[in-house]
Protein backbone atom coordinates (compact mmCIF):
# COMPACT_ATOMS: atom_id res chain seq x y z
CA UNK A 1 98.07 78.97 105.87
CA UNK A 2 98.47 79.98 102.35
CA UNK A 3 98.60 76.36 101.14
CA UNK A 4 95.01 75.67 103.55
CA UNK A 5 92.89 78.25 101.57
CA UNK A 6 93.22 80.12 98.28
CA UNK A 7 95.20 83.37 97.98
CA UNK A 8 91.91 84.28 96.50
CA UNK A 9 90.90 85.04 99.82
CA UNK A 10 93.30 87.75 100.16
CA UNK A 11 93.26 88.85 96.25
CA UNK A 12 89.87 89.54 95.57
CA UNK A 13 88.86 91.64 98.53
CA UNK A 14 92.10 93.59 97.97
CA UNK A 15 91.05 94.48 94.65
CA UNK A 16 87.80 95.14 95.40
CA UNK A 17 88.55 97.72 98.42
CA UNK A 18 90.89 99.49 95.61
CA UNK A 19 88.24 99.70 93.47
CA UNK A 20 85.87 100.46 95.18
CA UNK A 21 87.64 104.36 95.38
CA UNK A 22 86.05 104.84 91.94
CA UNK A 23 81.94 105.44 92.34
CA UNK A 24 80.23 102.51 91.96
CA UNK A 25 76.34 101.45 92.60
CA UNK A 26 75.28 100.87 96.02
CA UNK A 27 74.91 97.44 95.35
CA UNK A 28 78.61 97.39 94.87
CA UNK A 29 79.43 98.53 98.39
CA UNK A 30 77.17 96.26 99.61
CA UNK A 31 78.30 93.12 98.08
CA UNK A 32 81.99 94.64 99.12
CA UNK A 33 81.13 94.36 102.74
CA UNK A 34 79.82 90.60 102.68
CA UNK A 35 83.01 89.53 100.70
CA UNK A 36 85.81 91.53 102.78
CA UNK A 37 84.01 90.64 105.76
CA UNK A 38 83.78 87.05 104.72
CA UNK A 39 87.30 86.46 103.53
CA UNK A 40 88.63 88.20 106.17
CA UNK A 41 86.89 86.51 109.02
CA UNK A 42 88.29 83.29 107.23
CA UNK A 43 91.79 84.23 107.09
CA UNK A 44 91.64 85.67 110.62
CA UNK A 45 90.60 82.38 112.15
CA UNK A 46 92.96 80.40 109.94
CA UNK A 47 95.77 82.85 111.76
CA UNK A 48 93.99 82.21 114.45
CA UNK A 49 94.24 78.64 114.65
CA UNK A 50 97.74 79.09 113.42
CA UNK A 51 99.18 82.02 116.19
CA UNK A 52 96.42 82.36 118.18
CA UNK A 53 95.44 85.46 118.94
CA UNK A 54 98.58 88.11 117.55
CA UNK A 55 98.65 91.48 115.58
CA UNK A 56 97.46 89.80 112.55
CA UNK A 57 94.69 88.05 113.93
CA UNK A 58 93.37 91.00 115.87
CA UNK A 59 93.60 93.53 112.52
CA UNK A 60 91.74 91.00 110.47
CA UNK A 61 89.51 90.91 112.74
CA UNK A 62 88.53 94.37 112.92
CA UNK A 63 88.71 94.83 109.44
CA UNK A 64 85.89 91.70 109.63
CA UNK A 65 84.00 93.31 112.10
CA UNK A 66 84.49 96.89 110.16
CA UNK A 67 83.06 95.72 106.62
CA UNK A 68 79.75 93.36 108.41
CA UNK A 69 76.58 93.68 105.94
CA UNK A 70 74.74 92.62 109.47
CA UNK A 71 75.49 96.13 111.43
CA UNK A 72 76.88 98.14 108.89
CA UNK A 73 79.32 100.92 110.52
CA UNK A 74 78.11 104.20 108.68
CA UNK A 75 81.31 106.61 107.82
CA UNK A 76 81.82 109.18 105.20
CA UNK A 77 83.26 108.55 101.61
CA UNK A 78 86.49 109.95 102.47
CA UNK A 79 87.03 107.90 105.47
CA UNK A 80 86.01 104.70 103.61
CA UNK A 81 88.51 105.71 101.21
CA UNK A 82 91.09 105.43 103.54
CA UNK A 83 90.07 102.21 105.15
CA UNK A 84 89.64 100.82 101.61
CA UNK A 85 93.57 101.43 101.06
CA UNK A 86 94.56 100.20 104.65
CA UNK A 87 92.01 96.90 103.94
CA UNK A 88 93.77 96.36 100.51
CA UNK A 89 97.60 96.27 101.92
CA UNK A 90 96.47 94.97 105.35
CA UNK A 91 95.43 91.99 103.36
CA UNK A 92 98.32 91.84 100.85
CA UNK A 93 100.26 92.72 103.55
CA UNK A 94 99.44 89.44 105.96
CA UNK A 95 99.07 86.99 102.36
CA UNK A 96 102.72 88.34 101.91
CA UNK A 97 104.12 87.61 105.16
CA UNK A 98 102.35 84.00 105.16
CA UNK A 99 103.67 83.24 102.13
CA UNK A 100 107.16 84.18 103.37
CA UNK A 101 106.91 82.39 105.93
CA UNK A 102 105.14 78.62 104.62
CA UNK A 103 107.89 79.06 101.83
CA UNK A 104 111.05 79.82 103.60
CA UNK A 105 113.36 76.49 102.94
CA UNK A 106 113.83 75.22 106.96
CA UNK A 107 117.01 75.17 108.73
């Protein structure tokens, strides 16, 4: 999977849900939720098409669905916070594991 689309897809919403703890414009929160909702939604059907439908695929998923511009899901700033950091290593956390596994030498 990593080799079909860019890491960029995990990178930059990962960085942007970490910063995004600092106060920022709305603007800023808004053009968060199209881009983590975007790249997610890609790398969740790239796992999809890859696993089908597993832990990985299901999180991204929500996380997707969680961060829509279409029907934003209205929380407080401390519970954003939260889901910011669990975004940010949910996504660092699945590019790692890909990349572990598309560059393990096979046996």
């Amino acid at each position: 999977m990593v080799g079909q689309i860019s890491r960029l897809f995990w990178i930059i919403p990962a960085a942007m849900l970490i910063i995004a703890l600092a106060p920022w414009p709305y603007i800023y929160y808004r053009i968060l939720r199209l881009v983590v909702c975007v790249c997610a939604a890609v790398v969740a059907l790239q796992s999809f098409d890859r696993r089908g439908w597993h832990a990985w695929t299901i999180a991204l998923s929500v996380l997707a669905v969680l961060f829509n511009p279409v029907m934003p899901v209205h929380l407080t700033r401390s519970i954003w916070s939260v889901l910011n950091i669990l975004g940010a290593v949910l996504l660092m956390g699945h590019l790692w594991v890909e990349r572990e596994q598309n560059w393990r030498p096979h046996r």
